[in-house]
C-alpha atoms as a PDB file:
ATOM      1  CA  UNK A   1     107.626  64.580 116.081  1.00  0.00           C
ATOM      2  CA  UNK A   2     109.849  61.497 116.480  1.00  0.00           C
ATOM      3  CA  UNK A   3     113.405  60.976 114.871  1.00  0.00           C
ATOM      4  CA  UNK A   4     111.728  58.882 112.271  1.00  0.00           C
ATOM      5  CA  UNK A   5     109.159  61.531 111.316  1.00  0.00           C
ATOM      6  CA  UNK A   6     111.815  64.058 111.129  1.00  0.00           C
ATOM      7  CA  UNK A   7     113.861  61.921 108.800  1.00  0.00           C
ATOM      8  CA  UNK A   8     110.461  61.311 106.655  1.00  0.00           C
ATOM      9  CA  UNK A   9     109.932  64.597 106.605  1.00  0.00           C
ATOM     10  CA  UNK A  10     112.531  66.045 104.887  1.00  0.00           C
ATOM     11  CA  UNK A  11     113.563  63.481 102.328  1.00  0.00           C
ATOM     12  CA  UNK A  12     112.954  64.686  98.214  1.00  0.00           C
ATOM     13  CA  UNK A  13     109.274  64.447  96.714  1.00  0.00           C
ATOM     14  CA  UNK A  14     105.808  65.900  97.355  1.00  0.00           C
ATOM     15  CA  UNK A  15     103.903  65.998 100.639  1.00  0.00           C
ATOM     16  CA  UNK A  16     102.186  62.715 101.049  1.00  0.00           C
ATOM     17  CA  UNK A  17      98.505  64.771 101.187  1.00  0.00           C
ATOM     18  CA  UNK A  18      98.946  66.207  97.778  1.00  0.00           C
ATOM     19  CA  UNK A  19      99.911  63.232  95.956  1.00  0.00           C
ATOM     20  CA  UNK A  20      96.226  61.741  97.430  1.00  0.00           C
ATOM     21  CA  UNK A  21      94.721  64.381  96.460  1.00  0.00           C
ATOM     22  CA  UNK A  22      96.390  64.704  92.678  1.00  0.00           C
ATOM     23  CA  UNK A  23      95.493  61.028  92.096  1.00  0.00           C
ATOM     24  CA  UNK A  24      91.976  62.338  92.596  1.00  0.00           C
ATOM     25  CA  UNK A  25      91.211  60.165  95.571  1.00  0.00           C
ATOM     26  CA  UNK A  26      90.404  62.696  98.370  1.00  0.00           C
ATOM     27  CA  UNK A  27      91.564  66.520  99.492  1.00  0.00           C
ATOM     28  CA  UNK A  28      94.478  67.435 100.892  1.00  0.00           C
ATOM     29  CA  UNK A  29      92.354  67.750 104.197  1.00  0.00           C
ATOM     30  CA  UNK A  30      91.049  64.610 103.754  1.00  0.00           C
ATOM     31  CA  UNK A  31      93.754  62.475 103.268  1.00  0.00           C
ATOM     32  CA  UNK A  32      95.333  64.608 106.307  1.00  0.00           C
ATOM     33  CA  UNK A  33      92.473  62.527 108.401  1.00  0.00           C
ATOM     34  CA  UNK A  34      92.518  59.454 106.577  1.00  0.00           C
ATOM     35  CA  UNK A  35      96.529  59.397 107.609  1.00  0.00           C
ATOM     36  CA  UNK A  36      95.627  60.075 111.186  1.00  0.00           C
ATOM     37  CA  UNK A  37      93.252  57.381 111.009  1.00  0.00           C
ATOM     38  CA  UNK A  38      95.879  55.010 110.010  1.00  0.00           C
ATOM     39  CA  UNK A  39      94.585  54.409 106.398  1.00  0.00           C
ATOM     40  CA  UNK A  40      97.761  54.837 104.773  1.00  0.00           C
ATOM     41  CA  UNK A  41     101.007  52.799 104.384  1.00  0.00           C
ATOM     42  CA  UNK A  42     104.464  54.175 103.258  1.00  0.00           C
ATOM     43  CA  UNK A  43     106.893  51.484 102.255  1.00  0.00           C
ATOM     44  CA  UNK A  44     104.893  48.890 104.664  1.00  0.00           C
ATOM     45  CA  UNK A  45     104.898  50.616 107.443  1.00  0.00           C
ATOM     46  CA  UNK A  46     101.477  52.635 109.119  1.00  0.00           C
ATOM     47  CA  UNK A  47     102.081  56.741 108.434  1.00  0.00           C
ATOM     48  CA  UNK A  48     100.931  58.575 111.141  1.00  0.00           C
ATOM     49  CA  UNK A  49     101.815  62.002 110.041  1.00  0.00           C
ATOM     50  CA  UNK A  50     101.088  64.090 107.082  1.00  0.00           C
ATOM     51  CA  UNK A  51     104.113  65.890 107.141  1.00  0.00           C
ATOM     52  CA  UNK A  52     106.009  63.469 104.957  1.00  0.00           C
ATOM     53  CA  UNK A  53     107.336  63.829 101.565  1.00  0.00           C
ATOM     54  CA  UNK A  54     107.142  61.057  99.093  1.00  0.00           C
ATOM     55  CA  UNK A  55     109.974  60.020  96.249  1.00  0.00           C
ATOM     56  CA  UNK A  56     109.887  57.895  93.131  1.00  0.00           C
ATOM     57  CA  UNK A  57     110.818  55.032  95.123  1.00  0.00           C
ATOM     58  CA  UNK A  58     108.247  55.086  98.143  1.00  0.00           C
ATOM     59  CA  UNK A  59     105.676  52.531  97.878  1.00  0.00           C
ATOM     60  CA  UNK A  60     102.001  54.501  99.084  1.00  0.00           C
ATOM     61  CA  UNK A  61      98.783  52.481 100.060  1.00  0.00           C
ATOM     62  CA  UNK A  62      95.799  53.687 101.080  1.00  0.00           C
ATOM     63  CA  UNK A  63      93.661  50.954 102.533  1.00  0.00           C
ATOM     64  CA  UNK A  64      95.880  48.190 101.282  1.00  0.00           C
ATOM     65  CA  UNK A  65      95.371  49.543  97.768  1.00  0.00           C
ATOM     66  CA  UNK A  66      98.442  51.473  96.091  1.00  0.00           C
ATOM     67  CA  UNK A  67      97.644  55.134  94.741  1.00  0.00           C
ATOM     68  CA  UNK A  68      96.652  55.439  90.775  1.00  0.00           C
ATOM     69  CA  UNK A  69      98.687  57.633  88.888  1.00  0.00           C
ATOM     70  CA  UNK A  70      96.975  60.735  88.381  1.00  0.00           C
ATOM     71  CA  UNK A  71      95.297  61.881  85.530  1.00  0.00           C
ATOM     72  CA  UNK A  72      96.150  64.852  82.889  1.00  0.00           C
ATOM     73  CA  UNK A  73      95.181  68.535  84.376  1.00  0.00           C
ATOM     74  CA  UNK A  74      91.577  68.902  82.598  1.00  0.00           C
ATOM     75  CA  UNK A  75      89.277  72.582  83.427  1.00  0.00           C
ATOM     76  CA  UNK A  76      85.580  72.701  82.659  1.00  0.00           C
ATOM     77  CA  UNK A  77      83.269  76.088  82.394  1.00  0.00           C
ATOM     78  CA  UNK A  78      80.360  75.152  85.043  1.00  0.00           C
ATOM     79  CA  UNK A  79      77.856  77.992  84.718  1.00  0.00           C
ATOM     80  CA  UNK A  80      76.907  77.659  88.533  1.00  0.00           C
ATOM     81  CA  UNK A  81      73.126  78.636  89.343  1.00  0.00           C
ATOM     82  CA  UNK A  82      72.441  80.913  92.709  1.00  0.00           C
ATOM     83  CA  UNK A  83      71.294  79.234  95.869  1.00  0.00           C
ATOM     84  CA  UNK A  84      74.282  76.430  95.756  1.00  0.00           C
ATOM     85  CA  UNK A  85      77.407  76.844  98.148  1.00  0.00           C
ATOM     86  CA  UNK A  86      80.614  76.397  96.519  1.00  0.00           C
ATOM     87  CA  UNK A  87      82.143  73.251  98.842  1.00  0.00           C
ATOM     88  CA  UNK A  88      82.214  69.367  99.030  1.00  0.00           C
ATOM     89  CA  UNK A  89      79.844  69.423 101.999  1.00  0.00           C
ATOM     90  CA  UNK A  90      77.952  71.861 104.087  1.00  0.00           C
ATOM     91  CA  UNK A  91      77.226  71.654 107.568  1.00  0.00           C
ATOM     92  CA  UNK A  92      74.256  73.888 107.568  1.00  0.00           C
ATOM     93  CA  UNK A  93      72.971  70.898 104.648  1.00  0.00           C
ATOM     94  CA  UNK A  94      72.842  73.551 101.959  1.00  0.00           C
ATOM     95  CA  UNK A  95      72.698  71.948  98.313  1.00  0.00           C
ATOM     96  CA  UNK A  96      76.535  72.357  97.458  1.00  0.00           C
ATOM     97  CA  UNK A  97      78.094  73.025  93.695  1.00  0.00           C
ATOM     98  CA  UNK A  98      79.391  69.436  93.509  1.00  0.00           C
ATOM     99  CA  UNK A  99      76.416  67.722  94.484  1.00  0.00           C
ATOM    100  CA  UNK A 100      74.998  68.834  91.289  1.00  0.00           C
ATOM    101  CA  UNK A 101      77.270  68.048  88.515  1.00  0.00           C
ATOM    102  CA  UNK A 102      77.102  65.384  86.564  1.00  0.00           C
ATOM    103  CA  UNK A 103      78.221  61.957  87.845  1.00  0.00           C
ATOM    104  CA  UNK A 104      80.331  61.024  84.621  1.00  0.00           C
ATOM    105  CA  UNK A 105      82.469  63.897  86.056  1.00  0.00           C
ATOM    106  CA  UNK A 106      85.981  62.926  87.603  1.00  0.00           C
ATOM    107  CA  UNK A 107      86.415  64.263  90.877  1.00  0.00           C
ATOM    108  CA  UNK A 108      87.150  67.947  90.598  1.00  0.00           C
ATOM    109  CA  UNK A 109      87.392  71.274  92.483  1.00  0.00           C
ATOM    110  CA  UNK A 110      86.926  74.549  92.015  1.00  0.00           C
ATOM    111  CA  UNK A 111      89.327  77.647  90.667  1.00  0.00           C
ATOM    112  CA  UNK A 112      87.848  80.080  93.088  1.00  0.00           C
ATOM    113  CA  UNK A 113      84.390  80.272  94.813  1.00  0.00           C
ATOM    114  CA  UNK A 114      81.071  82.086  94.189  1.00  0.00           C
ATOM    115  CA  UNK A 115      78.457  83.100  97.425  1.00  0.00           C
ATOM    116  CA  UNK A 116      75.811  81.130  97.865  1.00  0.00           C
ATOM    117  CA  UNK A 117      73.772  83.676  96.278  1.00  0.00           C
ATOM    118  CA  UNK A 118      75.880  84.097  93.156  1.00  0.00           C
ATOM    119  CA  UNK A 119      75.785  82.957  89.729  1.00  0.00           C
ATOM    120  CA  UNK A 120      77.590  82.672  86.707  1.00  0.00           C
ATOM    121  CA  UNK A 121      81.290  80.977  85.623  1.00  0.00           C
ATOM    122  CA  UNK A 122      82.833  78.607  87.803  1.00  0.00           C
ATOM    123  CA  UNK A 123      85.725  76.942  86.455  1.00  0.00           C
ATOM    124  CA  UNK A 124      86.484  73.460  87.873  1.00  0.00           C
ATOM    125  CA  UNK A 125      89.694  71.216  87.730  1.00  0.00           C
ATOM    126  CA  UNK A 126      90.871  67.955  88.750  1.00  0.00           C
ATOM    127  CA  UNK A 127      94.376  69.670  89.304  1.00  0.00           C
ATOM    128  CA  UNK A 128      94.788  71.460  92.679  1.00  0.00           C
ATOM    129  CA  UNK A 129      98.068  72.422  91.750  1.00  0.00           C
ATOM    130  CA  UNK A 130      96.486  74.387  88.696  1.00  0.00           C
ATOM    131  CA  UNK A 131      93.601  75.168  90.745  1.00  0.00           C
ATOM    132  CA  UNK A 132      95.768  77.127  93.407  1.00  0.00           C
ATOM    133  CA  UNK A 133      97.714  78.655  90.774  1.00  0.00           C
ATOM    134  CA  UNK A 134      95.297  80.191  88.683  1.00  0.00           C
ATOM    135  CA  UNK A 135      93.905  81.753  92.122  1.00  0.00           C
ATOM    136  CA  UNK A 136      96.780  83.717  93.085  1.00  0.00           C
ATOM    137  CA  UNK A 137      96.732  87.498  92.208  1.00  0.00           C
ATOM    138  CA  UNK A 138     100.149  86.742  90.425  1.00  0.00           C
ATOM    139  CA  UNK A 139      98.730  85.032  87.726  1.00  0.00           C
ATOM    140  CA  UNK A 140      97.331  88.201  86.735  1.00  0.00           C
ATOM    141  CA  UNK A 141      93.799  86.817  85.518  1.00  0.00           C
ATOM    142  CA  UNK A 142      90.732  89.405  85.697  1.00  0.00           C
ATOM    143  CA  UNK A 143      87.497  88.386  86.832  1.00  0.00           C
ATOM    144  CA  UNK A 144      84.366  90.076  85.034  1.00  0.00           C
ATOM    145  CA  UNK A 145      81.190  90.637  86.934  1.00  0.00           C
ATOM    146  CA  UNK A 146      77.685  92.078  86.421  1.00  0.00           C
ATOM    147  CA  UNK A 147      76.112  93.550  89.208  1.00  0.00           C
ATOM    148  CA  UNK A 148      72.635  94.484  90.079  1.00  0.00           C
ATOM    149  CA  UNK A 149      72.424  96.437  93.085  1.00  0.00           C
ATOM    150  CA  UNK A 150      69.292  98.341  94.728  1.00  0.00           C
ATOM    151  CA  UNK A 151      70.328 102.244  95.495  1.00  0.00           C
ATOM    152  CA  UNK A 152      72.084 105.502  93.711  1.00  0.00           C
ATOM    153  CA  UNK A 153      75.557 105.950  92.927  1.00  0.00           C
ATOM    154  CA  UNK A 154      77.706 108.389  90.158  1.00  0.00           C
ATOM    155  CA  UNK A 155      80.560 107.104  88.189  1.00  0.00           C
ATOM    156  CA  UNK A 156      82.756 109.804  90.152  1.00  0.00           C
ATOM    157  CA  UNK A 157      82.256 108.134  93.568  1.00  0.00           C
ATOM    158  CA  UNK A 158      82.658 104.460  91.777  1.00  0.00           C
ATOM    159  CA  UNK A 159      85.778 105.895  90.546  1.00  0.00           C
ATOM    160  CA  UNK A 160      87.610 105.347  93.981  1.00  0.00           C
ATOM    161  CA  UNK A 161      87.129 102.304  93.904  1.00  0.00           C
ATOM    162  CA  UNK A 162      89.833 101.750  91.777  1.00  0.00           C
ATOM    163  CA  UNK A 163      92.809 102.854  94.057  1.00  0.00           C
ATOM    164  CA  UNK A 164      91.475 100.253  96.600  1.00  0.00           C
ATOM    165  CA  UNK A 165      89.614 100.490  99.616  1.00  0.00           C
ATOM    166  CA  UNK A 166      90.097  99.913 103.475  1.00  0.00           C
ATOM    167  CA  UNK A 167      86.519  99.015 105.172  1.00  0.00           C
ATOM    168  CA  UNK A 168      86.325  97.699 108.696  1.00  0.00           C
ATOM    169  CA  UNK A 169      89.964  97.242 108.208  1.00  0.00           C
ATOM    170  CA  UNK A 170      89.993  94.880 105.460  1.00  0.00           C
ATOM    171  CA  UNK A 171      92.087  96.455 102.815  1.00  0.00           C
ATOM    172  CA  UNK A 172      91.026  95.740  98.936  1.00  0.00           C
ATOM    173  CA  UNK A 173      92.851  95.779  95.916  1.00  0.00           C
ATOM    174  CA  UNK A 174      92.043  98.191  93.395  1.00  0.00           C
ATOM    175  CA  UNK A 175      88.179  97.220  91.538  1.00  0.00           C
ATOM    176  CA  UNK A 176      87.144  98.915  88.210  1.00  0.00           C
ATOM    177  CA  UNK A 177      83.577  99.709  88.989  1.00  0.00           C
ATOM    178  CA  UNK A 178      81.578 101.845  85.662  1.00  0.00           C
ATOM    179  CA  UNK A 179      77.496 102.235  86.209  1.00  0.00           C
ATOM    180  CA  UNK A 180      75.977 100.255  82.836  1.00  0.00           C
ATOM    181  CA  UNK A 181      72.590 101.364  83.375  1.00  0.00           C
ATOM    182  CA  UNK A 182      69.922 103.103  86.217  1.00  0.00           C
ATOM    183  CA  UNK A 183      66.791 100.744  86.041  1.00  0.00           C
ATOM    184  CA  UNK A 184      64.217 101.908  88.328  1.00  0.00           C
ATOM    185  CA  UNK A 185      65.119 101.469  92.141  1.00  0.00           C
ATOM    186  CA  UNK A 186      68.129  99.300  91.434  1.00  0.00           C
ATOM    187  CA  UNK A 187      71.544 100.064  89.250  1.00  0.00           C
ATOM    188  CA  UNK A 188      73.273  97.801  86.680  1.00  0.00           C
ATOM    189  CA  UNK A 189      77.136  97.805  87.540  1.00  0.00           C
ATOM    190  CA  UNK A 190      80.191  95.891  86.134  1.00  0.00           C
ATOM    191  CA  UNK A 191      82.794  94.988  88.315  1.00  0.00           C
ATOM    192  CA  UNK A 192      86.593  93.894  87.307  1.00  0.00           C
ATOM    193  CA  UNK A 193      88.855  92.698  89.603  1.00  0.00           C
ATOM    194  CA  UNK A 194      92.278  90.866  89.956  1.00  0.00           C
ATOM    195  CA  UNK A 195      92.208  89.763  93.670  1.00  0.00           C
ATOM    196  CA  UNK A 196      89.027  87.898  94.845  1.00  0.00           C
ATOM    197  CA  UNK A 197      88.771  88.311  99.245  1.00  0.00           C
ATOM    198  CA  UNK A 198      85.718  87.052 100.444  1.00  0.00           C
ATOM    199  CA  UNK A 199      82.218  88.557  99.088  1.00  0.00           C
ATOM    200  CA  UNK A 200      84.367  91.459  98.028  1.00  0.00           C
ATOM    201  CA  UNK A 201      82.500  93.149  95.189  1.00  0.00           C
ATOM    202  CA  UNK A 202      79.265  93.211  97.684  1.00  0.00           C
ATOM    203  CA  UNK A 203      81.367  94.692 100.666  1.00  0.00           C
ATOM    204  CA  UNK A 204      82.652  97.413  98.276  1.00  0.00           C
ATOM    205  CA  UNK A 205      79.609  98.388  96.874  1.00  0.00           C
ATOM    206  CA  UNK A 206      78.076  98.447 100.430  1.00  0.00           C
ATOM    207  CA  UNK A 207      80.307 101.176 101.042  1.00  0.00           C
ATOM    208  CA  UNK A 208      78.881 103.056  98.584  1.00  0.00           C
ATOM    209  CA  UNK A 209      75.628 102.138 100.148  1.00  0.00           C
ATOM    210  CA  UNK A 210      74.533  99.873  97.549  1.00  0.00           C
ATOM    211  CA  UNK A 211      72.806  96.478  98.542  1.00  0.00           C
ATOM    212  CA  UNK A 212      73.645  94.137  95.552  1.00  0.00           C
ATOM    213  CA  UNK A 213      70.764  91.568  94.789  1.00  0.00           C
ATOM    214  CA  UNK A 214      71.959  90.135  91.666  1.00  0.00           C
ATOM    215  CA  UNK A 215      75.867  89.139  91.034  1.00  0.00           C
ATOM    216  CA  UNK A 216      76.634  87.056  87.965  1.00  0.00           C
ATOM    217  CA  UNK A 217      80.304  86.238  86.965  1.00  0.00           C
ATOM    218  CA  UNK A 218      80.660  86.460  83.374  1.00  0.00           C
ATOM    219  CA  UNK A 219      84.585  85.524  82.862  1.00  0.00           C
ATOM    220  CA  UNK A 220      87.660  85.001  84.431  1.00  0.00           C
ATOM    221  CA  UNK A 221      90.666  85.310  82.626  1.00  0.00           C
ATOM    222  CA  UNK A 222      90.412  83.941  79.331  1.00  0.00           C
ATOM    223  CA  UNK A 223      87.255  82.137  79.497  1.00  0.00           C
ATOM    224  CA  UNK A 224      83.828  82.930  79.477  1.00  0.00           C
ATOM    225  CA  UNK A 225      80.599  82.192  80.759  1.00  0.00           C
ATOM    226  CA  UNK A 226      79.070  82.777  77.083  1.00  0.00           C
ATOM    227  CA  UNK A 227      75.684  81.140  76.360  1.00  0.00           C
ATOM    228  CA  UNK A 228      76.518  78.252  78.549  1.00  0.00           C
ATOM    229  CA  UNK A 229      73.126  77.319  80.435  1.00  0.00           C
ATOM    230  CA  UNK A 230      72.695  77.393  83.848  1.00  0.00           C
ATOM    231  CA  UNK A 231      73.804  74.410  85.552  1.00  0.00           C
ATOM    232  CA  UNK A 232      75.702  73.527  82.466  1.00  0.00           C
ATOM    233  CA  UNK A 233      79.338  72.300  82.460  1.00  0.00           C
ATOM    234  CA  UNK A 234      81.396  72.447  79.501  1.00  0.00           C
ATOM    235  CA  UNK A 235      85.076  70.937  79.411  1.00  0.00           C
ATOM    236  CA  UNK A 236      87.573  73.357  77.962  1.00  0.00           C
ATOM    237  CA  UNK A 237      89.595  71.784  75.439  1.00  0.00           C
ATOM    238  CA  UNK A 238      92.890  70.469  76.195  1.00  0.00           C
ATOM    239  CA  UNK A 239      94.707  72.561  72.813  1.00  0.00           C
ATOM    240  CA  UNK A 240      92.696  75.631  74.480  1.00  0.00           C
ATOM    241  CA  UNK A 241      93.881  75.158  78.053  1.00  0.00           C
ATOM    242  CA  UNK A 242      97.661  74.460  76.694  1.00  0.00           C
ATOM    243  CA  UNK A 243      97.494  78.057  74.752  1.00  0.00           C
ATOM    244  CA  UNK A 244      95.652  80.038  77.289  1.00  0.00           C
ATOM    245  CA  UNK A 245      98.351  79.176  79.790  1.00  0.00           C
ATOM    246  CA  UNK A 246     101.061  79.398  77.759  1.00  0.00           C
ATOM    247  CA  UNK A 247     102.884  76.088  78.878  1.00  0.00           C
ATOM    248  CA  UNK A 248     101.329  72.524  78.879  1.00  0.00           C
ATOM    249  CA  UNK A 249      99.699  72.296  82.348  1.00  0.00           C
ATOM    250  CA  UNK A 250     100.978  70.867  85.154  1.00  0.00           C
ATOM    251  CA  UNK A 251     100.809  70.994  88.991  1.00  0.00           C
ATOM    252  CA  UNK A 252     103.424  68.519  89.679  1.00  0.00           C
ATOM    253  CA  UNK A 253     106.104  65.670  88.294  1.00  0.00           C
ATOM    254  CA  UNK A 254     103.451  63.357  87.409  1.00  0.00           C
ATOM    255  CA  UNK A 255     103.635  59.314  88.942  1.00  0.00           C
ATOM    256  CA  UNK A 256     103.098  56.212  87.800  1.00  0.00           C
ATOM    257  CA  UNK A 257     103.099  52.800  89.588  1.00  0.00           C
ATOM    258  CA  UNK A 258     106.016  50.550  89.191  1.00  0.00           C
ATOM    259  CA  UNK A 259     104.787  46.126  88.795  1.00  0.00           C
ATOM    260  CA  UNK A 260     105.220  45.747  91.938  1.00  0.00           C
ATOM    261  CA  UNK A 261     101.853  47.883  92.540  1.00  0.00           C
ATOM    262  CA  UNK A 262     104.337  50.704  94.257  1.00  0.00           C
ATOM    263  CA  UNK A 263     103.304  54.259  93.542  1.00  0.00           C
ATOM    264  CA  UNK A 264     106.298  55.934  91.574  1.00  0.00           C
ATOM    265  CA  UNK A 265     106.568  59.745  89.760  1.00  0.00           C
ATOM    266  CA  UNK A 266     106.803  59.531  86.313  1.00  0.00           C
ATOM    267  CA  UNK A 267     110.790  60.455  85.004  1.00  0.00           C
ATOM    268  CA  UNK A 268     110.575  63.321  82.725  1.00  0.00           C
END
């Protein structure tokens, strides 16, 4: 890193890659390659790293254009359909989440992910700040899940589940697991967790040498999936959002541009 980069670096503000991808222009990682590919300007001068912070008085372009302020954190329920992968693009061409919703739609991502093979509540913002947030174990939200699975288990042995598990040396927080019904071959579970690790609730119930074929989210935190049809999207309402975080939502000091077309934070 050269003197200049180090100076950059550490000067007051937000990294130069989240306040691209809060304006809803690109992701982080994208605007990390769209700075490597000399796209951006700070203060008139090419930026050739992304690890720069950027202050109410830096002027940001991104090809020649200056960065819109970004928009008010908004959430929408998306009841997501099985058979879609949860990403902006797939390299194995699989028909992604965001390829399906609506275009009116701002760009947005997603609080969490579900398989490609699992269904139910999504919820998507155009805040990654709020995103991340609402992610972390932290924040305390539960996440509600029905489960159909093919094989035999008791409510005793389910019961373990609930200390948390080590298998193949993954360690998992504690999941309530309670049997909801026996039908046939296959066994109705629900599943309530805090922590969300990769395809968790089917690598626990695995263990217990259950093969889940069905796995449909039904809430997380506060919200709910509901009637909401599949492939549906629903935007939560701002009052509703406000009260079920407890604070008016925010990610960040917001920005504004100045005349001048410079890209300023807001004062507050």
């Amino acid at each position: 890193m050269t003197e200049q980069d180090t100076d950059q670096s550490v000067r007051k503000g937000e990294r130069i890659a989240k306040v691209m991808a809060r304006a809803g222009l690109c992701s982080r990682r994208d605007a990390e390659r769209w700075i490597e590919a000399g796209r951006v300007r700070l203060n008139g001068e090419v930026l050739r790293s992304a690890a720069v912070n950027v202050g109410e008085d830096d002027e940001v372009l991104v090809d020649g254009e200056p960065l819109r302020a970004p928009d008010a954190p908004r959430m929408w329920r998306y009841h997501k359909p099985a058979g879609l992968i949860t990403s902006h693009k797939d390299p194995r061409g699989r028909p992604t989440v965001f390829e399906q919703l609506p275009k009116n739609l701002p760009r947005v991502i997603s609080v969490g992910r579900l398989d490609f093979n699992s269904e139910g509540l999504l919820l998507l913002t155009n805040d990654g700040g709020l995103a991340r947030r609402l992610e972390l174990p932290a924040t305390g939200w539960l996440r509600r899940y029905r489960v159909r699975a093919h094989g035999r288990v008791t409510p005793q042995e389910l019961e373990r589940a609930g200390k948390g598990l080590t298998i193949e040396g993954v360690r998992y927080g504690g999941i309530d697991l309670a049997v909801e019904r026996q039908q046939g071959a296959n066994i109705w579970i629900t599943a309530a967790l805090r922590e969300g690790k990769n395809r968790e609730v089917r690598h626990v119930l695995a263990h217990f040498g259950l093969e889940v074929n069905r796995l449909i989210r039904v809430s997380y935190g506060p919200f709910q999936l509901g009637e909401l049809a599949r492939g549906e999207v629903e935007e939560i309402p701002r009052r509703v959002l406000r009260d079920q975080l407890g604070e008016k939502p925010k990610s960040g000091t917001a920005r504004k541009k100045k005349p001048s077309n410079a890209h300023r934070r807001r004062k507050t």
